[in-house]
PDB file of N, CA and C in Angstrom:
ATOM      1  N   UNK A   1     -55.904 -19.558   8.210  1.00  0.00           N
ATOM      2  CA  UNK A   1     -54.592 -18.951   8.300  1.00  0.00           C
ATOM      3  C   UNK A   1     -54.605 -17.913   9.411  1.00  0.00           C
ATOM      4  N   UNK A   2     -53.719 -17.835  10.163  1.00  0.00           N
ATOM      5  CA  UNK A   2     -53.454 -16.953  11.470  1.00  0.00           C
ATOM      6  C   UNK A   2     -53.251 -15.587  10.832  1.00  0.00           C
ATOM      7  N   UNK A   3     -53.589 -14.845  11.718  1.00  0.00           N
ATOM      8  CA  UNK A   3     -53.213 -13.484  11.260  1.00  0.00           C
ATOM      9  C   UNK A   3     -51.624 -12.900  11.770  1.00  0.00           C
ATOM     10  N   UNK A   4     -51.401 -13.338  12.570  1.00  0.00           N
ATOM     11  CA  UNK A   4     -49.967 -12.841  12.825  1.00  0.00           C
ATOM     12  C   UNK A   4     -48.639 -13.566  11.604  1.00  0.00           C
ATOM     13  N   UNK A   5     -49.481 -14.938  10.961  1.00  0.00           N
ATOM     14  CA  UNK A   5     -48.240 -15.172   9.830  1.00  0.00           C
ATOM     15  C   UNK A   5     -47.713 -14.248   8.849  1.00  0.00           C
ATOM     16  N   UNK A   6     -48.762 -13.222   8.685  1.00  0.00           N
ATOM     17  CA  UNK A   6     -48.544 -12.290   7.782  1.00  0.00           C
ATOM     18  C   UNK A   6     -47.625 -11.170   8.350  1.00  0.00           C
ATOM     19  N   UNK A   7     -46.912 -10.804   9.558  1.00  0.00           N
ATOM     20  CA  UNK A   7     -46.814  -9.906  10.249  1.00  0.00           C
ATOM     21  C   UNK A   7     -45.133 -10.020   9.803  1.00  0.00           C
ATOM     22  N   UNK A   8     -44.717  -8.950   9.314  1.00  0.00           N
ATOM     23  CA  UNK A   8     -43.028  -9.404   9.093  1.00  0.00           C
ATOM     24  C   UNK A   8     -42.397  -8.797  10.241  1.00  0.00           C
ATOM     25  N   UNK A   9     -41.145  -9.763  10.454  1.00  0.00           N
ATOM     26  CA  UNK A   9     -40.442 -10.257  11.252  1.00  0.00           C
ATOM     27  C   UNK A   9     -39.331  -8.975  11.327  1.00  0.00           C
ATOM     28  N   UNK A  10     -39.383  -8.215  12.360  1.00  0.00           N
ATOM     29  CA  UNK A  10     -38.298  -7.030  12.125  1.00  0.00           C
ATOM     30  C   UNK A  10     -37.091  -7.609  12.935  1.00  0.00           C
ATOM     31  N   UNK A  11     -36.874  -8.742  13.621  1.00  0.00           N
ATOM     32  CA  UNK A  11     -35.596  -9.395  14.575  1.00  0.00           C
ATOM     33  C   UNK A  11     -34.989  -9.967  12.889  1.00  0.00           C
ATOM     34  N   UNK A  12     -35.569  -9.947  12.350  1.00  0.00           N
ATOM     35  CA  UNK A  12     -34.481 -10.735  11.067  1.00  0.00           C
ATOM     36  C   UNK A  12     -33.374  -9.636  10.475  1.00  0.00           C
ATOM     37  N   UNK A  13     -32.332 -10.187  10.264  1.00  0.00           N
ATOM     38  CA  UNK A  13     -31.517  -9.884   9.824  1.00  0.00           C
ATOM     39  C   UNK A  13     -31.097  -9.586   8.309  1.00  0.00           C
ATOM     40  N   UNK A  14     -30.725  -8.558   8.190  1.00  0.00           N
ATOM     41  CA  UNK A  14     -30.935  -7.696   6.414  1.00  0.00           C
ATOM     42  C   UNK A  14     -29.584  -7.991   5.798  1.00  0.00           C
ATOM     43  N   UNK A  15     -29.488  -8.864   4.619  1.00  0.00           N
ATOM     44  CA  UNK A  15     -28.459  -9.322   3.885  1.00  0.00           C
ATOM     45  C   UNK A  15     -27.830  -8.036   3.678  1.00  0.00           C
ATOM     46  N   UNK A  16     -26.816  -7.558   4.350  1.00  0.00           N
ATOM     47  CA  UNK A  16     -25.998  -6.159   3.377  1.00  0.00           C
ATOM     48  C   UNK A  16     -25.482  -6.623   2.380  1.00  0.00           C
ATOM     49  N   UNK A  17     -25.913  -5.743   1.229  1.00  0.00           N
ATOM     50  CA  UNK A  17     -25.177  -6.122  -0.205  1.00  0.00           C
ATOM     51  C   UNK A  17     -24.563  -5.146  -1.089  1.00  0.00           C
ATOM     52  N   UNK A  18     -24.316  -4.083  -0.306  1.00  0.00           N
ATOM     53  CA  UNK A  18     -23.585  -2.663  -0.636  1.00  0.00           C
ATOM     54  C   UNK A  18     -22.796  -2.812   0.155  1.00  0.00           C
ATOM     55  N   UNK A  19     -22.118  -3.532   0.919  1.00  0.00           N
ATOM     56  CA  UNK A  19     -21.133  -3.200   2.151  1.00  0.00           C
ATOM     57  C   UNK A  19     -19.794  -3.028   1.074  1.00  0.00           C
ATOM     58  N   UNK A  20     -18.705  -2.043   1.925  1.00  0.00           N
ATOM     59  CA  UNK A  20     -17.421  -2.215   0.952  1.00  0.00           C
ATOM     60  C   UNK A  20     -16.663  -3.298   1.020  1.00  0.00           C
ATOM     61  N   UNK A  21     -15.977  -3.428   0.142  1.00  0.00           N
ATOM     62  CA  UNK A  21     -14.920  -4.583   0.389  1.00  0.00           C
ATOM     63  C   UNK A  21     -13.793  -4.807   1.522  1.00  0.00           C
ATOM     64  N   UNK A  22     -13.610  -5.676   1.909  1.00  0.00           N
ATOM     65  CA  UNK A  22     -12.643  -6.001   2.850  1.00  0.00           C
ATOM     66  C   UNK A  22     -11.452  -5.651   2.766  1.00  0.00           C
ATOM     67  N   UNK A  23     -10.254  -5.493   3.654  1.00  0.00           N
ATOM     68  CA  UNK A  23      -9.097  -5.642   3.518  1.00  0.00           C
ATOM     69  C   UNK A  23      -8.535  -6.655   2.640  1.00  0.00           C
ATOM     70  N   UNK A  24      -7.482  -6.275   1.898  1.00  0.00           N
ATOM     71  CA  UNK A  24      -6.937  -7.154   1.280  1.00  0.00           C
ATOM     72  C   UNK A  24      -6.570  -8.114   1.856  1.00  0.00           C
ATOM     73  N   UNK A  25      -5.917  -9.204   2.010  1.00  0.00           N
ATOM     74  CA  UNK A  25      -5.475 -10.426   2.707  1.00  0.00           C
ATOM     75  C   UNK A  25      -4.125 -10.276   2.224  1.00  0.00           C
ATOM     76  N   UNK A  26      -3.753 -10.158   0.748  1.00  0.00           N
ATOM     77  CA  UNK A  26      -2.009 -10.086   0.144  1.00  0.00           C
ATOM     78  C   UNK A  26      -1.855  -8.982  -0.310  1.00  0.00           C
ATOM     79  N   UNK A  27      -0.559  -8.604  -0.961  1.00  0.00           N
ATOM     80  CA  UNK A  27      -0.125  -7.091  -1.528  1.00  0.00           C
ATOM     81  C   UNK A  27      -0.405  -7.568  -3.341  1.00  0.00           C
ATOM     82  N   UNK A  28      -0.230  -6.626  -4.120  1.00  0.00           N
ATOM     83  CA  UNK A  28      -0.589  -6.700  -4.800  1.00  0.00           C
ATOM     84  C   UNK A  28       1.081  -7.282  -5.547  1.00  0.00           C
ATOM     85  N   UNK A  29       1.107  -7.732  -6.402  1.00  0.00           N
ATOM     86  CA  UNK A  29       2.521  -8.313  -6.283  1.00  0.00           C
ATOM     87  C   UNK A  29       3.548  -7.813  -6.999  1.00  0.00           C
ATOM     88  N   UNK A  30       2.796  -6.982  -8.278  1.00  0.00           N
ATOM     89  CA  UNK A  30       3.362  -6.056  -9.352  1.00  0.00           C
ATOM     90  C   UNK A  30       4.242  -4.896  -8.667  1.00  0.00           C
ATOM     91  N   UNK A  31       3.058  -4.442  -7.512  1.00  0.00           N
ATOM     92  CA  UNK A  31       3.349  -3.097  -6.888  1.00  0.00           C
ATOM     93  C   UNK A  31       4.316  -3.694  -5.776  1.00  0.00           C
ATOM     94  N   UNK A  32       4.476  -4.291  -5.424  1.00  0.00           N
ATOM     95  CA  UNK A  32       5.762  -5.320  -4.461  1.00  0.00           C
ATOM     96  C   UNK A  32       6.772  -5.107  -5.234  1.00  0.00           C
ATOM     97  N   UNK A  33       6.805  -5.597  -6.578  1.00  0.00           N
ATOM     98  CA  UNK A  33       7.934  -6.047  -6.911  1.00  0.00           C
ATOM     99  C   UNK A  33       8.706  -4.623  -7.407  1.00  0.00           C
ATOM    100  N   UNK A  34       8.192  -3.546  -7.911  1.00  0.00           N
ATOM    101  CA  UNK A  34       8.656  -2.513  -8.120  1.00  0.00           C
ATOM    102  C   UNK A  34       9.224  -1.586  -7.140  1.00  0.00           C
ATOM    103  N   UNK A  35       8.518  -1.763  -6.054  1.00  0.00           N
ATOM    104  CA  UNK A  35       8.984  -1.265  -4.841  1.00  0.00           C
ATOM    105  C   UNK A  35      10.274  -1.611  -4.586  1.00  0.00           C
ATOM    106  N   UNK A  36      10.641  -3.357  -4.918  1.00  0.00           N
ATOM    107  CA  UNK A  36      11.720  -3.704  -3.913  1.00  0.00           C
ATOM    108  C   UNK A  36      12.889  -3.487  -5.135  1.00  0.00           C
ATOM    109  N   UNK A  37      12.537  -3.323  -6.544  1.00  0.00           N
ATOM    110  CA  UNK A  37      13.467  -2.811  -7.532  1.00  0.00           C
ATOM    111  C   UNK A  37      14.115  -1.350  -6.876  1.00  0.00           C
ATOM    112  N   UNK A  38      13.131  -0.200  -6.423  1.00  0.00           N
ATOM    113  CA  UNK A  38      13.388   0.572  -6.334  1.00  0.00           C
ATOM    114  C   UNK A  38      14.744   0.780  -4.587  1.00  0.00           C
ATOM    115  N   UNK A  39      14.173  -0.281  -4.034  1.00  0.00           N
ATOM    116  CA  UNK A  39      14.576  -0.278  -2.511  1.00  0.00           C
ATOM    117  C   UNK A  39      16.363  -0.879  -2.997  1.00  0.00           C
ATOM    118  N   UNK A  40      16.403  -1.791  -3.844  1.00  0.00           N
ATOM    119  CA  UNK A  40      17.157  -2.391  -4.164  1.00  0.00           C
ATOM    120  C   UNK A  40      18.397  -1.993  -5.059  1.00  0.00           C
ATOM    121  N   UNK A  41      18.113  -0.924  -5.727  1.00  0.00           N
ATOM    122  CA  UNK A  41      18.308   0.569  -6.587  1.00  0.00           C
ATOM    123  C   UNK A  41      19.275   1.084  -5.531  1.00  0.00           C
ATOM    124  N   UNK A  42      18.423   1.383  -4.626  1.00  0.00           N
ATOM    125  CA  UNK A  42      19.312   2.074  -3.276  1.00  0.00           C
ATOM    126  C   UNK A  42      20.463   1.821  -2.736  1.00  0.00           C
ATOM    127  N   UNK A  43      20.275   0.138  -2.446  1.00  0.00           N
ATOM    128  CA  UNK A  43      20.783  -0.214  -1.478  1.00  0.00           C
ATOM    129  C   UNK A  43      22.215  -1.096  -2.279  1.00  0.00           C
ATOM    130  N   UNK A  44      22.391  -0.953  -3.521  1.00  0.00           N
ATOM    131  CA  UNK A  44      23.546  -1.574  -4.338  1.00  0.00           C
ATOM    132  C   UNK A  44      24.140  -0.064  -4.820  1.00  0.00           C
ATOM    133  N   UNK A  45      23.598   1.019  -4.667  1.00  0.00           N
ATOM    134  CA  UNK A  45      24.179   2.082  -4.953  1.00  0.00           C
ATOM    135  C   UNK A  45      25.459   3.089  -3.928  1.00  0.00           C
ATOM    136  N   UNK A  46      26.068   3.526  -4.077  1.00  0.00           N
ATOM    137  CA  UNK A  46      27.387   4.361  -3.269  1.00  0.00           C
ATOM    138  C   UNK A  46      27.149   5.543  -3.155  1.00  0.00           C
ATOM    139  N   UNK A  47      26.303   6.266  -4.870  1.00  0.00           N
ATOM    140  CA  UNK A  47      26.058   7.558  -4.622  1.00  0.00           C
ATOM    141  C   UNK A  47      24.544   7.425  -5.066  1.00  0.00           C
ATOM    142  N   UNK A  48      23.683   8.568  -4.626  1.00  0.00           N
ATOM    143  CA  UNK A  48      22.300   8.696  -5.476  1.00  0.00           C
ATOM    144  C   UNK A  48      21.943   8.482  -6.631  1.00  0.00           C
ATOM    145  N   UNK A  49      21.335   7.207  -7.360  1.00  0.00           N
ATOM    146  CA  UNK A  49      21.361   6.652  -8.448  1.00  0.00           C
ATOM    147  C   UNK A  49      20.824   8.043  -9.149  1.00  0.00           C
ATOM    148  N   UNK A  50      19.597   9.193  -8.242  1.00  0.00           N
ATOM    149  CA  UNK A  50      18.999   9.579  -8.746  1.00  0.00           C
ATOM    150  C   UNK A  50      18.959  10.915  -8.177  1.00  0.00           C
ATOM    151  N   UNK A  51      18.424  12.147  -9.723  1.00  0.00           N
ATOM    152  CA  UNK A  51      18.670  13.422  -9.329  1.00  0.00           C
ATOM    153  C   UNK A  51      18.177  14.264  -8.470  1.00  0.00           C
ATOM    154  N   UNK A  52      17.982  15.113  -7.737  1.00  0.00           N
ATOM    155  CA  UNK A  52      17.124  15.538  -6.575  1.00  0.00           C
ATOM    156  C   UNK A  52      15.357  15.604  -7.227  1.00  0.00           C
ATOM    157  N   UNK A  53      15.326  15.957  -8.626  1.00  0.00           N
ATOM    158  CA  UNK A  53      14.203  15.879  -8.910  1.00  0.00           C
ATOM    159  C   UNK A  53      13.675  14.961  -9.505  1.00  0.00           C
ATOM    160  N   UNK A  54      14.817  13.891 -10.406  1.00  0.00           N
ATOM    161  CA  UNK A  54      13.863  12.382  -9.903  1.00  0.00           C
ATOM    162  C   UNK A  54      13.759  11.995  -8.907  1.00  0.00           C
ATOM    163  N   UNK A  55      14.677  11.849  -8.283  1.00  0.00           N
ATOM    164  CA  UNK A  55      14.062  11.517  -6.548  1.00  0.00           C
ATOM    165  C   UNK A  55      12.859  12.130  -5.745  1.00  0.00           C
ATOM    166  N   UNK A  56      12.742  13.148  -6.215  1.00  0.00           N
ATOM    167  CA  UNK A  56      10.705  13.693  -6.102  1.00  0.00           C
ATOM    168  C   UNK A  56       9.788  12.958  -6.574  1.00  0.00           C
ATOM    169  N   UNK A  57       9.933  12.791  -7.876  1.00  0.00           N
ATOM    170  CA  UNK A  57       9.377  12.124  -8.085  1.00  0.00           C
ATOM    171  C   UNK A  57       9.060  10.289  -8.000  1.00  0.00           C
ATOM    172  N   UNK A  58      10.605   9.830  -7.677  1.00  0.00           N
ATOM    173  CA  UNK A  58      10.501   8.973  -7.079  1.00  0.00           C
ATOM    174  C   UNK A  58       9.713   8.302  -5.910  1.00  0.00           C
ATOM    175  N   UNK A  59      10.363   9.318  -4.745  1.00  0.00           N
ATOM    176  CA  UNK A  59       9.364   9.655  -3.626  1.00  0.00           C
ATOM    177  C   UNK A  59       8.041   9.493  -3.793  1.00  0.00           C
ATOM    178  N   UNK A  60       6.943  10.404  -4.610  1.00  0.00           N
ATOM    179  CA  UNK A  60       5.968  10.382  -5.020  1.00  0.00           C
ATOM    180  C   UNK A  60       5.504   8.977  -5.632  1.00  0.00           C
ATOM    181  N   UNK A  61       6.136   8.288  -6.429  1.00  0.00           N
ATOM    182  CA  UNK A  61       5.856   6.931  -6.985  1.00  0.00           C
ATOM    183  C   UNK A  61       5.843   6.224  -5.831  1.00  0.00           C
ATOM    184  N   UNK A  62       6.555   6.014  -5.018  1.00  0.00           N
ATOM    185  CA  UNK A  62       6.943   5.018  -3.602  1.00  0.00           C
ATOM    186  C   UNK A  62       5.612   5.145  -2.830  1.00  0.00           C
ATOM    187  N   UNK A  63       5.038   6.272  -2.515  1.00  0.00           N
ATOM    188  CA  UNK A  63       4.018   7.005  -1.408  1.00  0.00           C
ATOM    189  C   UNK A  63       3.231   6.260  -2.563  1.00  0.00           C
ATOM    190  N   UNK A  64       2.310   6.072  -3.618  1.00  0.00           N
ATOM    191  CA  UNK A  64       1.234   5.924  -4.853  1.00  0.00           C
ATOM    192  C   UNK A  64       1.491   4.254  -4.440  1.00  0.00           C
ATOM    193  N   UNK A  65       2.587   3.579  -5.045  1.00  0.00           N
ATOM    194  CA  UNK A  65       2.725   2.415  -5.308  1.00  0.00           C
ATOM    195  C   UNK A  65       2.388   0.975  -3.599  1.00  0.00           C
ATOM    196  N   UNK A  66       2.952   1.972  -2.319  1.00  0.00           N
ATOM    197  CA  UNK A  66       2.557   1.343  -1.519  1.00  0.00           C
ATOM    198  C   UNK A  66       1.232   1.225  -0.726  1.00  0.00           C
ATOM    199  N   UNK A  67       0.725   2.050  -1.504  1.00  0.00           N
ATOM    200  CA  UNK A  67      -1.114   2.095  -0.762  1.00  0.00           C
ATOM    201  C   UNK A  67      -1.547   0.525  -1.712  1.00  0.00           C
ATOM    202  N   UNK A  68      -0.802   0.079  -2.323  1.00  0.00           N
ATOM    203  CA  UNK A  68      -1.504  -1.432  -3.136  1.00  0.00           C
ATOM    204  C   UNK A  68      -1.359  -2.716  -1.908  1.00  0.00           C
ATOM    205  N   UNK A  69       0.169  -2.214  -1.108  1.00  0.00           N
ATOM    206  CA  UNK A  69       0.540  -3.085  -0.539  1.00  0.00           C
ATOM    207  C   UNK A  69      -0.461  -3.532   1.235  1.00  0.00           C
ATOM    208  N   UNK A  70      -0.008  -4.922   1.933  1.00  0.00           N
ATOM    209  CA  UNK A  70      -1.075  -4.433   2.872  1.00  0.00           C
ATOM    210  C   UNK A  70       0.119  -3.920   3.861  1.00  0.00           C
ATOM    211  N   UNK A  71      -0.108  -3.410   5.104  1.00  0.00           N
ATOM    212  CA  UNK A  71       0.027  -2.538   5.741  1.00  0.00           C
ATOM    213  C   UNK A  71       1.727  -3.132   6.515  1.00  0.00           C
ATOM    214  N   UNK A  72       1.672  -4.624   7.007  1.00  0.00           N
ATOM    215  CA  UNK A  72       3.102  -4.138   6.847  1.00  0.00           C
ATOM    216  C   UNK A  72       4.292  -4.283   6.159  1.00  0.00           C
ATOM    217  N   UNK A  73       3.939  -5.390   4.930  1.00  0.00           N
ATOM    218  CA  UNK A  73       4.316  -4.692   3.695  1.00  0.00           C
ATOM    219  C   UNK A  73       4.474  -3.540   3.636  1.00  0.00           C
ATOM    220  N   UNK A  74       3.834  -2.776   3.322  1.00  0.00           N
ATOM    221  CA  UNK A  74       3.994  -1.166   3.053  1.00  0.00           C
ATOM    222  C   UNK A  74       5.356  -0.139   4.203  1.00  0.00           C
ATOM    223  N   UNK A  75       4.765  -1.036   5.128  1.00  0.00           N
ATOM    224  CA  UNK A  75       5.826  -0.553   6.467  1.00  0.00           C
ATOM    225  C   UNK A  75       7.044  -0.835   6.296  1.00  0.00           C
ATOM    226  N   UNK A  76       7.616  -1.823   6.340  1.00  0.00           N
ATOM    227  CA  UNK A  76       8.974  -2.771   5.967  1.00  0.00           C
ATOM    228  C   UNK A  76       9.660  -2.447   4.797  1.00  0.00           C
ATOM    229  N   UNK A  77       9.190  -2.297   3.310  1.00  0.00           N
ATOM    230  CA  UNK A  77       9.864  -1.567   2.461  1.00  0.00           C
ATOM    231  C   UNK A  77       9.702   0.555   3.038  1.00  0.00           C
ATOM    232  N   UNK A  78       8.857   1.163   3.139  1.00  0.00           N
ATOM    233  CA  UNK A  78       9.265   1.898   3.700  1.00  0.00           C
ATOM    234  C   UNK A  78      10.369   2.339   4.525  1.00  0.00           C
ATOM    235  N   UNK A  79      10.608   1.702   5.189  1.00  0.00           N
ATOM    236  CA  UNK A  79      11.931   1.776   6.724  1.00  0.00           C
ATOM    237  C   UNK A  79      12.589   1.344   5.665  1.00  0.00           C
ATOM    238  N   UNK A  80      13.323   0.285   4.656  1.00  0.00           N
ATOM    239  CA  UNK A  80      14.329   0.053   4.412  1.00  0.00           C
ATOM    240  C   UNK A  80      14.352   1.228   3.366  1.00  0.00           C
ATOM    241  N   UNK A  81      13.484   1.443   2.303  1.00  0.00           N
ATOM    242  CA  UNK A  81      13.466   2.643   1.544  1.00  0.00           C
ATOM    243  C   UNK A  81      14.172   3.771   2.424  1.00  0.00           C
ATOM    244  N   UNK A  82      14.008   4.561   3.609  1.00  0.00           N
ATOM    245  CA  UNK A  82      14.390   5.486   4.112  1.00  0.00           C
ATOM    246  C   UNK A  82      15.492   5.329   4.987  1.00  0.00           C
ATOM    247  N   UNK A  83      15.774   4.193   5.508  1.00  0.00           N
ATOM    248  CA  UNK A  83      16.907   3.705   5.946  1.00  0.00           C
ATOM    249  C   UNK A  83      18.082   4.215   4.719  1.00  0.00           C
ATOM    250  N   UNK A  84      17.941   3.298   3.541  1.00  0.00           N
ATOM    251  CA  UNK A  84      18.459   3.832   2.384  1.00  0.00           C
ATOM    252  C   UNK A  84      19.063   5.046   1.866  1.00  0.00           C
ATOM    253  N   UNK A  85      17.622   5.955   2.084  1.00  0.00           N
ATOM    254  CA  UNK A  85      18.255   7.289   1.264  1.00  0.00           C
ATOM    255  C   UNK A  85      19.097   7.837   2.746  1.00  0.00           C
ATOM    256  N   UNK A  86      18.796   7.709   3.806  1.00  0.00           N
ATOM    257  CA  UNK A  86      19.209   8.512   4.811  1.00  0.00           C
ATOM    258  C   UNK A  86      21.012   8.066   4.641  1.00  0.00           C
ATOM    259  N   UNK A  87      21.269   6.278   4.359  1.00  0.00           N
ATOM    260  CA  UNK A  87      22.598   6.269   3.954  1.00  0.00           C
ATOM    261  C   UNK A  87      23.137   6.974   3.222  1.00  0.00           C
ATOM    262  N   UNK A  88      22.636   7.506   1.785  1.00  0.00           N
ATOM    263  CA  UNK A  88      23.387   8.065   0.973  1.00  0.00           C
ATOM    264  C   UNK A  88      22.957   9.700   1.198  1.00  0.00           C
ATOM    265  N   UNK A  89      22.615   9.657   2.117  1.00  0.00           N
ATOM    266  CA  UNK A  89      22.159  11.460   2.375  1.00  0.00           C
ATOM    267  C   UNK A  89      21.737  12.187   1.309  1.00  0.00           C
ATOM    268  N   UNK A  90      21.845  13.424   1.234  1.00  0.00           N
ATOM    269  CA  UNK A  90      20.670  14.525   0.066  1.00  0.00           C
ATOM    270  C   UNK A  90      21.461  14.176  -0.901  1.00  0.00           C
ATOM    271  N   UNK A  91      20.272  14.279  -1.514  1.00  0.00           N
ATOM    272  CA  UNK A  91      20.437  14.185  -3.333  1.00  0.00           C
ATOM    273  C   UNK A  91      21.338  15.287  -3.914  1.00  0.00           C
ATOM    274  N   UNK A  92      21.927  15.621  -5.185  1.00  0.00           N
ATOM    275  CA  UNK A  92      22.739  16.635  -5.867  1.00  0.00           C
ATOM    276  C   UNK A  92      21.964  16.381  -6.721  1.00  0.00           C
ATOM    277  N   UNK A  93      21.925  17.911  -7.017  1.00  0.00           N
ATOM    278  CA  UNK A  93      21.259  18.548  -8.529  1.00  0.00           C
ATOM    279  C   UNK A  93      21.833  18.091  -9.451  1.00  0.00           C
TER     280      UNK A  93
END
């Protein structure tokens, strides 16, 4: 037996098996569909369905719910989301 068979091979390549996960490929579809309830909320409405401080919290749900989505998903209901409120201008207490 040669002595160099024993010699390990440092050009080889190391299986990563901790790497993180990939980008999603789709949105998540739950968090889609609530979104476009909410976009949709908006956009059949005349006055602010909602009070300045549900609409905080609204806001806040919208910003949470679209980090599921992929990116321009997330973009596209955004713009129409704010397209939206900017139609019906500030909220009333």
């Amino acid at each position: 037996m040669k002595k160099s068979a024993a010699v390990v091979d440092d050009r080889q390549g190391v299986i990563p098996i901790d790497l993180p996960p990939g980008p999603r490929l789709s949105s998540d579809e739950k968090a889609r569909g609530e979104l476009l309830t909410m976009v949709e909320t908006l956009a059949a409405a005349k006055a602010h369905p909602w009070s300045a401080r549900l609409l905080g919290w609204q806001l806040r749900r919208f910003g949470a719910l679209k980090q599921l989505l992929t990116p321009i998903d997330a973009a596209a209901l955004s713009a129409r989301f704010e397209s939206e409120l900017q139609r019906l201008g500030p909220a009333e207490d």
